[in-house]
C-alpha atoms as a PDB file:
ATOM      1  CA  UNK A   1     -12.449 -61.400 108.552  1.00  0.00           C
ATOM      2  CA  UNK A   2      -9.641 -63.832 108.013  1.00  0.00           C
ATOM      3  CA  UNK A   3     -12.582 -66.838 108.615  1.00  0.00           C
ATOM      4  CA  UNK A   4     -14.549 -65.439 105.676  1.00  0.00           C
ATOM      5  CA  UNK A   5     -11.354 -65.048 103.718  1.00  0.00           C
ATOM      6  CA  UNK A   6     -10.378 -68.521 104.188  1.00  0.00           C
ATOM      7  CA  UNK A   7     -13.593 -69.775 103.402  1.00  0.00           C
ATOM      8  CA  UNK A   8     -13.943 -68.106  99.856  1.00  0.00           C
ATOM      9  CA  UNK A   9     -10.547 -69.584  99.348  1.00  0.00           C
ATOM     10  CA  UNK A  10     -12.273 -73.077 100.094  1.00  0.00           C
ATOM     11  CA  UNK A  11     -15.391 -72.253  97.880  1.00  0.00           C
ATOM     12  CA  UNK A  12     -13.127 -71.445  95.136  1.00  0.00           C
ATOM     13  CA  UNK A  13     -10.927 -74.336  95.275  1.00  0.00           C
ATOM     14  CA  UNK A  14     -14.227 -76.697  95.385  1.00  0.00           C
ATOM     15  CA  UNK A  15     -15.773 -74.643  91.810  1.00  0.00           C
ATOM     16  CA  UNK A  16     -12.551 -75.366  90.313  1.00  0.00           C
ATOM     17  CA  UNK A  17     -12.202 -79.516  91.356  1.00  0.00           C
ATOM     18  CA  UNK A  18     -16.197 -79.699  90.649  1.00  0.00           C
ATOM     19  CA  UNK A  19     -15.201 -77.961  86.801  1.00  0.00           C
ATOM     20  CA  UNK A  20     -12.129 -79.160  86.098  1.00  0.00           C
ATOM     21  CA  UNK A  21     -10.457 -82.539  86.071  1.00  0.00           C
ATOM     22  CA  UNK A  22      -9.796 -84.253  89.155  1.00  0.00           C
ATOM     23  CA  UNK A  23      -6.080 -84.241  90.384  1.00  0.00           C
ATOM     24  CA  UNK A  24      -4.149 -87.062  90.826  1.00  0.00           C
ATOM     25  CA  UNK A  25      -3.447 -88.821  94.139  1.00  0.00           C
ATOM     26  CA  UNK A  26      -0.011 -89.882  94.311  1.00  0.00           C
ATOM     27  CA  UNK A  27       2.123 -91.594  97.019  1.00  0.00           C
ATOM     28  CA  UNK A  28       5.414 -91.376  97.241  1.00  0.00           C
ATOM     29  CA  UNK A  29       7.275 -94.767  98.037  1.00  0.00           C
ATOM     30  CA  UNK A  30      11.090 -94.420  99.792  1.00  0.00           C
ATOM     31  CA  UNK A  31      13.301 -96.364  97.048  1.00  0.00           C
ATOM     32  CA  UNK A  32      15.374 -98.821  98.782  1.00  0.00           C
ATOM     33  CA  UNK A  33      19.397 -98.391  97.650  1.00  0.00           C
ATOM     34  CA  UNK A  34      21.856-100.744  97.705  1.00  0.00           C
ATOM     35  CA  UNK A  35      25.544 -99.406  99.009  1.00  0.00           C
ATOM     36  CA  UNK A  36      28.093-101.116  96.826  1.00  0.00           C
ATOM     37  CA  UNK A  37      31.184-101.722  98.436  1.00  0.00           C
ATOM     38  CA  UNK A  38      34.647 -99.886  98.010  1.00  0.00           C
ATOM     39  CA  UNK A  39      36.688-101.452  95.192  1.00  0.00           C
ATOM     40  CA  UNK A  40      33.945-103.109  93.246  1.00  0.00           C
ATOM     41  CA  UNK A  41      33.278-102.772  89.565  1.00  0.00           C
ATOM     42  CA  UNK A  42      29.727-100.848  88.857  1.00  0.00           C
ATOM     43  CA  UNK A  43      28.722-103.069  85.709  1.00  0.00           C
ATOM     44  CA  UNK A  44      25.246-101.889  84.141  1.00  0.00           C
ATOM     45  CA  UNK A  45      22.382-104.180  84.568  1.00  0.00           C
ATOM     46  CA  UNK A  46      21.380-106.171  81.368  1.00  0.00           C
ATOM     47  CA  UNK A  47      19.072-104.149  78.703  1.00  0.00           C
ATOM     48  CA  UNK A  48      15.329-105.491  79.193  1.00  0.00           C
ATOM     49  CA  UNK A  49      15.007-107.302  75.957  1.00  0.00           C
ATOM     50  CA  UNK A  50      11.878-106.529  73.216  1.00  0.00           C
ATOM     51  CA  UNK A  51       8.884-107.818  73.454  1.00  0.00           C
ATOM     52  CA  UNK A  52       8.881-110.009  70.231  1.00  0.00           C
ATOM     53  CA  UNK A  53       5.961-108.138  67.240  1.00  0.00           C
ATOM     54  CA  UNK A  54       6.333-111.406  65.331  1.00  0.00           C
ATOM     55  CA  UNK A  55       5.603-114.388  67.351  1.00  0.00           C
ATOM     56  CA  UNK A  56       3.088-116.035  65.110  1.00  0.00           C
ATOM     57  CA  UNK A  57       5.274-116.162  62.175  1.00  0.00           C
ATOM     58  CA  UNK A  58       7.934-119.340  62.662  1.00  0.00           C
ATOM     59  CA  UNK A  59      11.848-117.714  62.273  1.00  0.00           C
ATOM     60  CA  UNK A  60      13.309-118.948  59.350  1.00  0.00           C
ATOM     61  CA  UNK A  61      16.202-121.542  60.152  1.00  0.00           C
ATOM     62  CA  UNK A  62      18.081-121.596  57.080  1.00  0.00           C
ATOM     63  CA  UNK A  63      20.221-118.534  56.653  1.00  0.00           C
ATOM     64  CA  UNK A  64      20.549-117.509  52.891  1.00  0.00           C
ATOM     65  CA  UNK A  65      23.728-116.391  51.742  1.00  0.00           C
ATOM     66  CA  UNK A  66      24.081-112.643  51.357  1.00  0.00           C
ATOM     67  CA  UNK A  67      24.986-112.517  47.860  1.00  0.00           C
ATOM     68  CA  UNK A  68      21.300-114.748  46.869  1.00  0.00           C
ATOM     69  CA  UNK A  69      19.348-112.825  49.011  1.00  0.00           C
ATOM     70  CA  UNK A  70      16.419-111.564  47.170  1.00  0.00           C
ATOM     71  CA  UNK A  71      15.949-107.853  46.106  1.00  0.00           C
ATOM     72  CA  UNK A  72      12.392-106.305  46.941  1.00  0.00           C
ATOM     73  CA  UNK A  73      12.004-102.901  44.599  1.00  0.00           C
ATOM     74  CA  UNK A  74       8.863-101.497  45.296  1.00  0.00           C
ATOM     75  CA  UNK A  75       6.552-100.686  42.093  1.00  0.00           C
ATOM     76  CA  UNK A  76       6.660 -96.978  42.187  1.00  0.00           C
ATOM     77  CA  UNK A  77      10.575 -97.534  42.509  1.00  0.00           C
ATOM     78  CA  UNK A  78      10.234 -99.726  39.426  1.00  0.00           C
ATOM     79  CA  UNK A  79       8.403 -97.439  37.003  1.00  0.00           C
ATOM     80  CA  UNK A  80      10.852 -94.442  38.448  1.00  0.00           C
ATOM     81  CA  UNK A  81      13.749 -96.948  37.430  1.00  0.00           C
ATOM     82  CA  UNK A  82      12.276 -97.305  34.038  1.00  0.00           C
ATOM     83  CA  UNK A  83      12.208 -94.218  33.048  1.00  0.00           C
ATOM     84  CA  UNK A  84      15.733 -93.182  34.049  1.00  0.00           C
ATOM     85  CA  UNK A  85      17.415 -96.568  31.949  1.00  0.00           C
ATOM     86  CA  UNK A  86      14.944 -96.249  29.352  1.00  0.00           C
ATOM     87  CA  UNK A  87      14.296 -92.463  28.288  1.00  0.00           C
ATOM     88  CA  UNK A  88      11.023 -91.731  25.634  1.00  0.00           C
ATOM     89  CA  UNK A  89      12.597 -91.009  22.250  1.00  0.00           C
ATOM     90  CA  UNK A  90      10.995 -88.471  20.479  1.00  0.00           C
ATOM     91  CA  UNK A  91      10.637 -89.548  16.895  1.00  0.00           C
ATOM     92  CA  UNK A  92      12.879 -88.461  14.487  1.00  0.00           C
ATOM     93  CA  UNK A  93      10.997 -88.153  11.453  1.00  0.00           C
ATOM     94  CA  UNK A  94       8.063 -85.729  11.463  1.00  0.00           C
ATOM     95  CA  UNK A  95       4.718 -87.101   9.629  1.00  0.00           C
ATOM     96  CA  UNK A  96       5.223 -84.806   6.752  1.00  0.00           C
ATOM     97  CA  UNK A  97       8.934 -86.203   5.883  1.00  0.00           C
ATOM     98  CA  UNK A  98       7.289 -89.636   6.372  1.00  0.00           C
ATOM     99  CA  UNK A  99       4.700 -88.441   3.546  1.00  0.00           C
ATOM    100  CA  UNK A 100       7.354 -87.129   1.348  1.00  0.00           C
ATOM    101  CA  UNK A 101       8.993 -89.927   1.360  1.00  0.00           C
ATOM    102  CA  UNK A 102       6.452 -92.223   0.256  1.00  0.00           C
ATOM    103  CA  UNK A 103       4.937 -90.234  -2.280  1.00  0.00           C
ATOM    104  CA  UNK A 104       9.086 -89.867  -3.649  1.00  0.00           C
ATOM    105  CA  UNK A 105       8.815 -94.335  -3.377  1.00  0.00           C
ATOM    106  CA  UNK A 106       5.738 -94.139  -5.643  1.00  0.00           C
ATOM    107  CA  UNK A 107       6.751 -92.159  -7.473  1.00  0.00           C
ATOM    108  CA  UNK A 108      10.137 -93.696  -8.426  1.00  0.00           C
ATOM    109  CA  UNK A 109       8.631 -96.804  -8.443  1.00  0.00           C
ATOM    110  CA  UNK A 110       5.931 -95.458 -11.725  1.00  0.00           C
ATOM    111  CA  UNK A 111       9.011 -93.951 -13.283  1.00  0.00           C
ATOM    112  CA  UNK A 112      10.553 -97.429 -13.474  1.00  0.00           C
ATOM    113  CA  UNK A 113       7.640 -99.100 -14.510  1.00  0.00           C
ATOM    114  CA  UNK A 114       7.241 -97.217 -17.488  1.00  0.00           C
ATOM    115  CA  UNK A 115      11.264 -96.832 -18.073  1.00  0.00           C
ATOM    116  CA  UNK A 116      11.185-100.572 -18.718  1.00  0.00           C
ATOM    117  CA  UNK A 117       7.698-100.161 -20.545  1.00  0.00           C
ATOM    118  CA  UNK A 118       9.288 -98.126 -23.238  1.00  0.00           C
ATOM    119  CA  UNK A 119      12.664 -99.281 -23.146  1.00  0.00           C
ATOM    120  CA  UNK A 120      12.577-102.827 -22.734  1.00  0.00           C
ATOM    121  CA  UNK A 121      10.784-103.282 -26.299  1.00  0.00           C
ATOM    122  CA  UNK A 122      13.018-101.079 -28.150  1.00  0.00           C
ATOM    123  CA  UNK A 123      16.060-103.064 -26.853  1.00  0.00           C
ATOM    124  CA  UNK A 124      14.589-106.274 -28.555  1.00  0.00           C
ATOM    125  CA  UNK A 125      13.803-104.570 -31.242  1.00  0.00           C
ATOM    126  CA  UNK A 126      17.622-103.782 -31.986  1.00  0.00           C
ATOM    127  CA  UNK A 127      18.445-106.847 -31.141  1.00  0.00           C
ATOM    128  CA  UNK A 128      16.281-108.588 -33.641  1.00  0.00           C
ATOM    129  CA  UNK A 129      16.739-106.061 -36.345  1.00  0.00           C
ATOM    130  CA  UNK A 130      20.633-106.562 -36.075  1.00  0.00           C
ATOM    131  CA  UNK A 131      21.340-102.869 -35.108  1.00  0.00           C
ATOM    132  CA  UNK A 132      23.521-101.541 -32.759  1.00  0.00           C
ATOM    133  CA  UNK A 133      22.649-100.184 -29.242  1.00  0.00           C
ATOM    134  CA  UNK A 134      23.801 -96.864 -30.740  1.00  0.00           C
ATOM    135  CA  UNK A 135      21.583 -96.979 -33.443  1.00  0.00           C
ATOM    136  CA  UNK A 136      18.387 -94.423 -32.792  1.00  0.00           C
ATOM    137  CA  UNK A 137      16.578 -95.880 -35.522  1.00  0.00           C
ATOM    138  CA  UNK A 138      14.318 -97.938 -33.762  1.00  0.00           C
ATOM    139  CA  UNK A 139      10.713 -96.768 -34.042  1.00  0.00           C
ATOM    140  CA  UNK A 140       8.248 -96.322 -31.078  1.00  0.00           C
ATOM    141  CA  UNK A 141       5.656-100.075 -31.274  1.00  0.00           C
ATOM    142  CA  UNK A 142       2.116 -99.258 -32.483  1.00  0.00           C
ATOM    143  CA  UNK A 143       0.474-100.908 -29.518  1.00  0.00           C
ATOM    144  CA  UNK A 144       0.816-102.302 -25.917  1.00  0.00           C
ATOM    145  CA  UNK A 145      -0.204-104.609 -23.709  1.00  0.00           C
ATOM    146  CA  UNK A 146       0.178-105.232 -20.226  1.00  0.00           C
ATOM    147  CA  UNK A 147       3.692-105.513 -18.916  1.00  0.00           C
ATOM    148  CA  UNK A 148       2.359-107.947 -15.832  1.00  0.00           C
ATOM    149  CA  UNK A 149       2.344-111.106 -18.572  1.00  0.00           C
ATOM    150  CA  UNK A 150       5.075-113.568 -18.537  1.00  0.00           C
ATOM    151  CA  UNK A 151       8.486-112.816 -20.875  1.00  0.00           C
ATOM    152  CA  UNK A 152       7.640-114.774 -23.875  1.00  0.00           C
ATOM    153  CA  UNK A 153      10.802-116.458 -25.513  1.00  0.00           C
ATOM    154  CA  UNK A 154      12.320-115.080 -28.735  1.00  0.00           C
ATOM    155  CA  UNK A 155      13.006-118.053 -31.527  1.00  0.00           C
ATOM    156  CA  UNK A 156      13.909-117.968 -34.731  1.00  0.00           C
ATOM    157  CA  UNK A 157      10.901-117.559 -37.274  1.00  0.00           C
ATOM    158  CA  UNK A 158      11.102-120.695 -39.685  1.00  0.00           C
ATOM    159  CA  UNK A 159      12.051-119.429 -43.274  1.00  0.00           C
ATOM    160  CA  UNK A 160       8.320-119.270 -45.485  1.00  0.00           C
ATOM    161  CA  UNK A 161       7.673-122.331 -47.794  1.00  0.00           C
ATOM    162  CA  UNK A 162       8.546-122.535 -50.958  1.00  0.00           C
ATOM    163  CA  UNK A 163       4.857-121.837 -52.118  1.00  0.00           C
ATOM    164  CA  UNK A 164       2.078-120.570 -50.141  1.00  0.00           C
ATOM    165  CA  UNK A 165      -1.194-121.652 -50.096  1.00  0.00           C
ATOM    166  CA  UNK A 166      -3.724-118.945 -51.543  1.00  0.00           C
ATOM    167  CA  UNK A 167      -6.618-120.656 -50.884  1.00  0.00           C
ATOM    168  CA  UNK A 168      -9.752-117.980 -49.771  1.00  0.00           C
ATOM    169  CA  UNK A 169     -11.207-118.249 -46.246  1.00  0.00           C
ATOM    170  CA  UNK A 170     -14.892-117.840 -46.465  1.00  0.00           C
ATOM    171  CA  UNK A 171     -17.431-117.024 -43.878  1.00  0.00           C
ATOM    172  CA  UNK A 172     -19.866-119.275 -42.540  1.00  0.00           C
ATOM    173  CA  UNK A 173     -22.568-116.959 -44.370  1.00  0.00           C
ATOM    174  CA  UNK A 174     -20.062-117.678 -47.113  1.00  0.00           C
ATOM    175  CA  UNK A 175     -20.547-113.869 -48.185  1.00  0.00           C
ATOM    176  CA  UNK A 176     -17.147-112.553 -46.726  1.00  0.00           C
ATOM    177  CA  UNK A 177     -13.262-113.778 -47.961  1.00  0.00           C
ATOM    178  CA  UNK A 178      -9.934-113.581 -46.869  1.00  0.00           C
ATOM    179  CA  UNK A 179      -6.938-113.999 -48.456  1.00  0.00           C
ATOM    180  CA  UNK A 180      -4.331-114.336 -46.541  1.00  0.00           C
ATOM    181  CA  UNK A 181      -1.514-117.202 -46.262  1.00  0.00           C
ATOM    182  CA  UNK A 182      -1.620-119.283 -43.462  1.00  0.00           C
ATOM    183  CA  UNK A 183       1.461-121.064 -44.137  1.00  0.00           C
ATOM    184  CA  UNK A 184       3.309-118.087 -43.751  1.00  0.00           C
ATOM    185  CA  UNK A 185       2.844-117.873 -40.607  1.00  0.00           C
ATOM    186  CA  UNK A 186       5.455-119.332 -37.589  1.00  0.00           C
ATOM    187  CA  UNK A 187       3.316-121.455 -35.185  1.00  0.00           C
ATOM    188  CA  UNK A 188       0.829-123.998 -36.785  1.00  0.00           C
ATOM    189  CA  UNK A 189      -0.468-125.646 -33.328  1.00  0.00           C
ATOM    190  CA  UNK A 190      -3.514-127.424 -33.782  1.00  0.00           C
ATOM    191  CA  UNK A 191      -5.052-126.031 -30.075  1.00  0.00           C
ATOM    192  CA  UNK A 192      -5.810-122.410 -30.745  1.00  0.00           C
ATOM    193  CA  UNK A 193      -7.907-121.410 -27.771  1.00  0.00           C
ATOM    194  CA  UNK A 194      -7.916-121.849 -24.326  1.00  0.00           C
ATOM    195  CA  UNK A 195     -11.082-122.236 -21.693  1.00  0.00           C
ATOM    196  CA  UNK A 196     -11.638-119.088 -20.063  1.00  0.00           C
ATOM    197  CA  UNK A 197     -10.574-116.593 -22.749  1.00  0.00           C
ATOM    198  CA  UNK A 198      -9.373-112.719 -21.270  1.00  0.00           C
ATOM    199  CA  UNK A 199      -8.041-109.987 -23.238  1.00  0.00           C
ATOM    200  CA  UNK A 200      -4.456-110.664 -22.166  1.00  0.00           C
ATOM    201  CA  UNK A 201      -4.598-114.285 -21.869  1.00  0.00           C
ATOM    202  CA  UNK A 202      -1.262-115.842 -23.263  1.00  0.00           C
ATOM    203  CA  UNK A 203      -2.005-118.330 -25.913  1.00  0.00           C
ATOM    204  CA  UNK A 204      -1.251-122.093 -25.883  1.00  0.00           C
ATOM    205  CA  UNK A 205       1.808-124.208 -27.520  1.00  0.00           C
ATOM    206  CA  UNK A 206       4.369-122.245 -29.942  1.00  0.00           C
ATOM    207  CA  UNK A 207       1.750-119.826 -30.210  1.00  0.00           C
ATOM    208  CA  UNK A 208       3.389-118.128 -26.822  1.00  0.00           C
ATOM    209  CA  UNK A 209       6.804-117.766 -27.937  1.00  0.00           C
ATOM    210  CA  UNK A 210       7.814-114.640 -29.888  1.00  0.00           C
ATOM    211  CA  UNK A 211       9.365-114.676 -33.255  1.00  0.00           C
ATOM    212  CA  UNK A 212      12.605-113.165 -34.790  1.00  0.00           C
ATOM    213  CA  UNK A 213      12.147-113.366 -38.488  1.00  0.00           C
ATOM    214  CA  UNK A 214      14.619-112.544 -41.167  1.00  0.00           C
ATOM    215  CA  UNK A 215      14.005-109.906 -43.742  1.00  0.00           C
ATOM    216  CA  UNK A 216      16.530-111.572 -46.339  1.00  0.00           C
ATOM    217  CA  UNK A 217      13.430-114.478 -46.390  1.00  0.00           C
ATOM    218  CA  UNK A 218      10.657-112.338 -47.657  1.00  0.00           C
ATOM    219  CA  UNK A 219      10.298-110.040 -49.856  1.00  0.00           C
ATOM    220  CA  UNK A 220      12.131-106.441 -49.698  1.00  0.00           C
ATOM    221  CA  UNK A 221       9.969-103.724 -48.554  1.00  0.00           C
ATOM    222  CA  UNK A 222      10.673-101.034 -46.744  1.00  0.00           C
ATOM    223  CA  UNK A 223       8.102-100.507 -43.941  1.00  0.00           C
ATOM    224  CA  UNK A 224      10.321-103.602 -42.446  1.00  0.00           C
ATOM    225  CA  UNK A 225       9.681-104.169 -38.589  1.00  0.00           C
ATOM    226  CA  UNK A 226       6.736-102.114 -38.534  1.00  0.00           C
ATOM    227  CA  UNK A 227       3.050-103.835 -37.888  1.00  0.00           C
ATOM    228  CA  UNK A 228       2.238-103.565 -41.581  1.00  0.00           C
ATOM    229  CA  UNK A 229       5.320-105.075 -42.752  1.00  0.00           C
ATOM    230  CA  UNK A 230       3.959-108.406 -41.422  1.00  0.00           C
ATOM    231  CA  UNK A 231       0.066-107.594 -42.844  1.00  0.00           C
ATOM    232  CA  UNK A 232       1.840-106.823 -46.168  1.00  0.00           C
ATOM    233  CA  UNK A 233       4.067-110.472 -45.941  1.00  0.00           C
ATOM    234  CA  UNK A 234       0.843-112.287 -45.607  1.00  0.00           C
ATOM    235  CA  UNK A 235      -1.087-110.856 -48.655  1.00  0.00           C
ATOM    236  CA  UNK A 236       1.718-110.742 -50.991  1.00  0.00           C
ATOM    237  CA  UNK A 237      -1.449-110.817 -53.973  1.00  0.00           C
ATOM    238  CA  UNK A 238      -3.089-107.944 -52.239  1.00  0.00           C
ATOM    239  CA  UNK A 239      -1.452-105.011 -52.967  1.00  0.00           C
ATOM    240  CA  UNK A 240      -1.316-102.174 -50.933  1.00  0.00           C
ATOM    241  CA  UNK A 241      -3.639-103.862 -48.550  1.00  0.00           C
ATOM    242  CA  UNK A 242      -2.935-101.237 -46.052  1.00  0.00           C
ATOM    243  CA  UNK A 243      -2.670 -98.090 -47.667  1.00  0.00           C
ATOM    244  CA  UNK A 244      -5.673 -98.818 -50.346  1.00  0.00           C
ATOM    245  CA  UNK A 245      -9.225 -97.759 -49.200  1.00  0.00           C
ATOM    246  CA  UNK A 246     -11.025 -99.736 -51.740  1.00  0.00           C
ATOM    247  CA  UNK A 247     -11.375-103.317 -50.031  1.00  0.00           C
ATOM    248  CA  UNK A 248     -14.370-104.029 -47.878  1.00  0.00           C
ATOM    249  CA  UNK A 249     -14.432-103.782 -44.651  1.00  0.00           C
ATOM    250  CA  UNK A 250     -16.416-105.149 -41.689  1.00  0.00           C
ATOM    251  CA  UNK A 251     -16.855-106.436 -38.030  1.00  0.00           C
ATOM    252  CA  UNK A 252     -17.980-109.877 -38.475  1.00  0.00           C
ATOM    253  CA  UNK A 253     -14.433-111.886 -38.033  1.00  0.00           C
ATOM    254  CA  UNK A 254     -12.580-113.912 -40.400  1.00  0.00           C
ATOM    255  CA  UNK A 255      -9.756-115.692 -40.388  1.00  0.00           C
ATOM    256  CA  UNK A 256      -6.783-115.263 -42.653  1.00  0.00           C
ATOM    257  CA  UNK A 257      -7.710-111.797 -43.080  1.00  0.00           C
ATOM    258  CA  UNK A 258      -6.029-108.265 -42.365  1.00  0.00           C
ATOM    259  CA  UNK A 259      -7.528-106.742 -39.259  1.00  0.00           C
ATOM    260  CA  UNK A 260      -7.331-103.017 -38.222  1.00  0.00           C
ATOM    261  CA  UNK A 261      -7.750-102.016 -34.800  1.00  0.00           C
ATOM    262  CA  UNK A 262      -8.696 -98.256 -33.997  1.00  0.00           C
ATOM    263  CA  UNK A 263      -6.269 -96.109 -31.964  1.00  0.00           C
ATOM    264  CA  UNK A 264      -6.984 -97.055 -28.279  1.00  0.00           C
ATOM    265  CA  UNK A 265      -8.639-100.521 -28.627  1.00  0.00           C
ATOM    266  CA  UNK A 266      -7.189-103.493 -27.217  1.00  0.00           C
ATOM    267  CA  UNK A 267      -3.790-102.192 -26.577  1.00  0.00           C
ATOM    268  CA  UNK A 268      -3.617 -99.926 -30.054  1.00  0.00           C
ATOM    269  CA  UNK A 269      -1.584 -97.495 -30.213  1.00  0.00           C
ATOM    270  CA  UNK A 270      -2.813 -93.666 -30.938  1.00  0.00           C
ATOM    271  CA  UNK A 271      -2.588 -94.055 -34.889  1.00  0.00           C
ATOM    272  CA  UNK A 272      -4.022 -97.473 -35.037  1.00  0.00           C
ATOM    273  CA  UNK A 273      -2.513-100.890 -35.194  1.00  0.00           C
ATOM    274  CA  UNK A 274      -2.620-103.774 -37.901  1.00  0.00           C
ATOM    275  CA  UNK A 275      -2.735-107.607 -37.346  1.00  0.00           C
ATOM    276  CA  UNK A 276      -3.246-110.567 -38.801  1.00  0.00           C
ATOM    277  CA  UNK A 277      -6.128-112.982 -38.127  1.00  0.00           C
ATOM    278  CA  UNK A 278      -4.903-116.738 -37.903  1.00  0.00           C
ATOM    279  CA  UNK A 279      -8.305-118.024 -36.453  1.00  0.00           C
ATOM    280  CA  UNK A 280     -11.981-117.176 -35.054  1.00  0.00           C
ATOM    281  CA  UNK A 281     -13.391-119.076 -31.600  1.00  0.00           C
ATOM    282  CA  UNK A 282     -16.133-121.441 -32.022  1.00  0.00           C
ATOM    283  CA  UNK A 283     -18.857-118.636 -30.446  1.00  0.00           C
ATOM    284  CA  UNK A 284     -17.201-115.975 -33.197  1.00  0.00           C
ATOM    285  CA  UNK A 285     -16.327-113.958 -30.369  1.00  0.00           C
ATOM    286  CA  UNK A 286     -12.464-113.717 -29.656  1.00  0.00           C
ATOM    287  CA  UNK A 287     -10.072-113.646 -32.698  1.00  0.00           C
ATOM    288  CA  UNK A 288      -6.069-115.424 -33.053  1.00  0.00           C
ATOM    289  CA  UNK A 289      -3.876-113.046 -34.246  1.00  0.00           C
ATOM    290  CA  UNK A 290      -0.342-112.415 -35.344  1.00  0.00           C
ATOM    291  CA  UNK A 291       1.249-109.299 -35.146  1.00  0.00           C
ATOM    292  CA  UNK A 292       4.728-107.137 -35.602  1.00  0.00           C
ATOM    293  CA  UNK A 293       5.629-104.120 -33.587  1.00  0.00           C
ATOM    294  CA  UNK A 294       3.698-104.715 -30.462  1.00  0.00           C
ATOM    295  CA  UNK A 295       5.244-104.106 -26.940  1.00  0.00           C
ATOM    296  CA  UNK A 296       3.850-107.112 -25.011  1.00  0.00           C
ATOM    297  CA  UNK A 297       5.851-110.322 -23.270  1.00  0.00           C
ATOM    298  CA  UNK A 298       9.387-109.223 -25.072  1.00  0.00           C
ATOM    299  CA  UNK A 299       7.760-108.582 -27.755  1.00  0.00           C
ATOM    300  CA  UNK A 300       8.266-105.020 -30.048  1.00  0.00           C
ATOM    301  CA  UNK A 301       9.452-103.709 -33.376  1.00  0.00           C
ATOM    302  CA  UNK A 302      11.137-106.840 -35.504  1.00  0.00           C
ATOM    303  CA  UNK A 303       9.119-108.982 -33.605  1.00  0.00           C
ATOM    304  CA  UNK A 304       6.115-111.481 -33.976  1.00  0.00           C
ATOM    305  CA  UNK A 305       4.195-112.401 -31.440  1.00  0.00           C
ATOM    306  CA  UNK A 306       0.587-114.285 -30.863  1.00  0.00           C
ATOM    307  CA  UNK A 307      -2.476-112.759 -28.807  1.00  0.00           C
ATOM    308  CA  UNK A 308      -6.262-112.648 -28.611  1.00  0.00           C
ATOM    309  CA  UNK A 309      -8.737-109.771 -29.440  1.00  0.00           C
ATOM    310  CA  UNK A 310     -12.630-109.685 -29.116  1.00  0.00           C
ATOM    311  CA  UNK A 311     -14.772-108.346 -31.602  1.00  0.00           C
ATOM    312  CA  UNK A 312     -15.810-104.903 -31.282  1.00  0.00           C
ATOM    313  CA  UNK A 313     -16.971-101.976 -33.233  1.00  0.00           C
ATOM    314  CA  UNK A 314     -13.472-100.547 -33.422  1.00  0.00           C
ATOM    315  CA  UNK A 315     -12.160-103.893 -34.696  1.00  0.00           C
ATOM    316  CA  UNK A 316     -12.248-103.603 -38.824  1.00  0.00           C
ATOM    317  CA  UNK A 317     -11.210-106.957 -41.012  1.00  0.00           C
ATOM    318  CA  UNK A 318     -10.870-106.508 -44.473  1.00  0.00           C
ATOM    319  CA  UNK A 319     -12.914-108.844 -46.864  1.00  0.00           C
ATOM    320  CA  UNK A 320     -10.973-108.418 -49.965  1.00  0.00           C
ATOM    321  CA  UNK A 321     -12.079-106.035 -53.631  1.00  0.00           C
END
């Protein structure tokens, strides 16, 4: 029994080193020690010393001073960094403020505008007139023009000659006259028109200044300052020449003649403006006139000033009875 006992236990041991790993063999080796004597000091043997992980890379002689060595900040460091010293600021104006805002600018900016639009020519107006700011006599001008055009100067008008020259202007179809005095008139430039005509095109020589004439020169009437006062002054032997329906009227331009102009056209006003016509351009298509009461380049009520016009249905000069 205890044969067959022992060899199961060897059967078994062989099914577990044939399944299993194999164990390891080891020998045990007697360790020589060395008996120190009585009296000597035990010192502890030097540490082994590290294999070296660098030896391809040649040390670096030179020692840098602590204070210059370089600082390595790794990127994510970096960005982290950045965002702590310099925060997002959240804006401080929402997009509808920013929209208020620059609708309030435009705004503001049209109100001016048209503050000095309406203001600016009454000013001159008192000023030429002799009033006083106080005064609230001033009327409203019976036209416009662009306030973009260059501040004319105001001069003196020259006093009218001693007699006028009533001559007729006649058409070149010689079937339509004017009356009107030239000589009355301040600017007597020889160079009328310019090249390259436009409605608001300033005209040349003394005919771009603006005029301050005196009342106590001409006349007394009492529509003074007003854009028929100045109609009126050149057709002193046409009377009523802009309250009387009974002289002709037509389109085709002449100069020397009163002129018209229907509410709305070419810078007229709502109730129409009058003019005077000083010349006609070689093609018969733009006209020189002289005005009163018309708020363009420092210009307004009081005032005379020079501009062209173009023909046009709503453009009526008046030929005379």
């Amino acid at each position: 029994m205890e044969r067959q006992h022992e060899n199961g236990q060897t059967m078994a041991r062989r099914r577990v080193t044939a399944s299993g790993p194999r164990e390891r063999q080891t020998t045990l080796v007697p360790r020589a020690t060395q008996r120190i004597p009585v009296g000597e000091e035990l010192t502890d043997p030097p540490a082994p010393r590290a294999p070296s992980t660098s030896t391809a890379i040649a040390p670096y002689t030179g020692e840098r001073p602590a204070e210059h060595a370089p600082v390595i900040v790794s990127p994510s460091a970096t960005r982290r960094l950045s965002t702590v010293i310099t925060p997002k600021r959240e804006p401080t104006l929402k997009p509808w403020m920013r929209l208020t805002i620059g609708l309030i600018a435009i705004v503001a900016c049209i109100v001016a505008v048209l503050g000095f639009q309406f203001i600016h020519p009454a000013a001159l107006g008192d000023r030429a007139s002799g009033a006083s700011g106080a005064s609230a006599g001033v009327p409203q001008p019976s036209g416009r023009g662009p306030i973009t055009a260059s501040i004319g100067v105001i001069v003196a008008a020259p006093p009218p000659q001693a007699q006028h020259s009533s001559s007729p202007t006649v058409s070149g179809s010689g079937s339509f006259i004017a009356y009107g005095l030239s000589s009355i008139q301040p600017c007597h430039d020889s160079v009328k028109f310019v090249p390259n005509i436009s409605q608001w095109t300033v005209p040349p020589g003394c005919y771009a200044l603006i005029y301050k004439p005196n009342p106590a020169n001409y006349p007394p009437r009492a529509s003074w300052g007003y854009c028929n006062w100045w109609v009126e002054e050149t057709h002193p032997q046409d009377p009523n020449v802009t309250g009387a329906t009974s002289y002709r009227r037509g389109t085709t331009p002449v100069a020397n003649a009163a002129v018209f102009i229907d509410g709305g056209e070419q810078g007229a006003g709502p109730a129409g403006h009058w003019v005077e016509s000083v010349a006609v351009s070689p093609d018969g298509y733009w006209i020189l006139i002289s005005e009163m009461n018309f708020a363009w380049r420092g210009a307004g009520w009081g005032l005379i000033d020079y501009r062209y016009i173009h023909v046009s249905p709503h453009v009526h000069f008046l030929y005379g009875v």
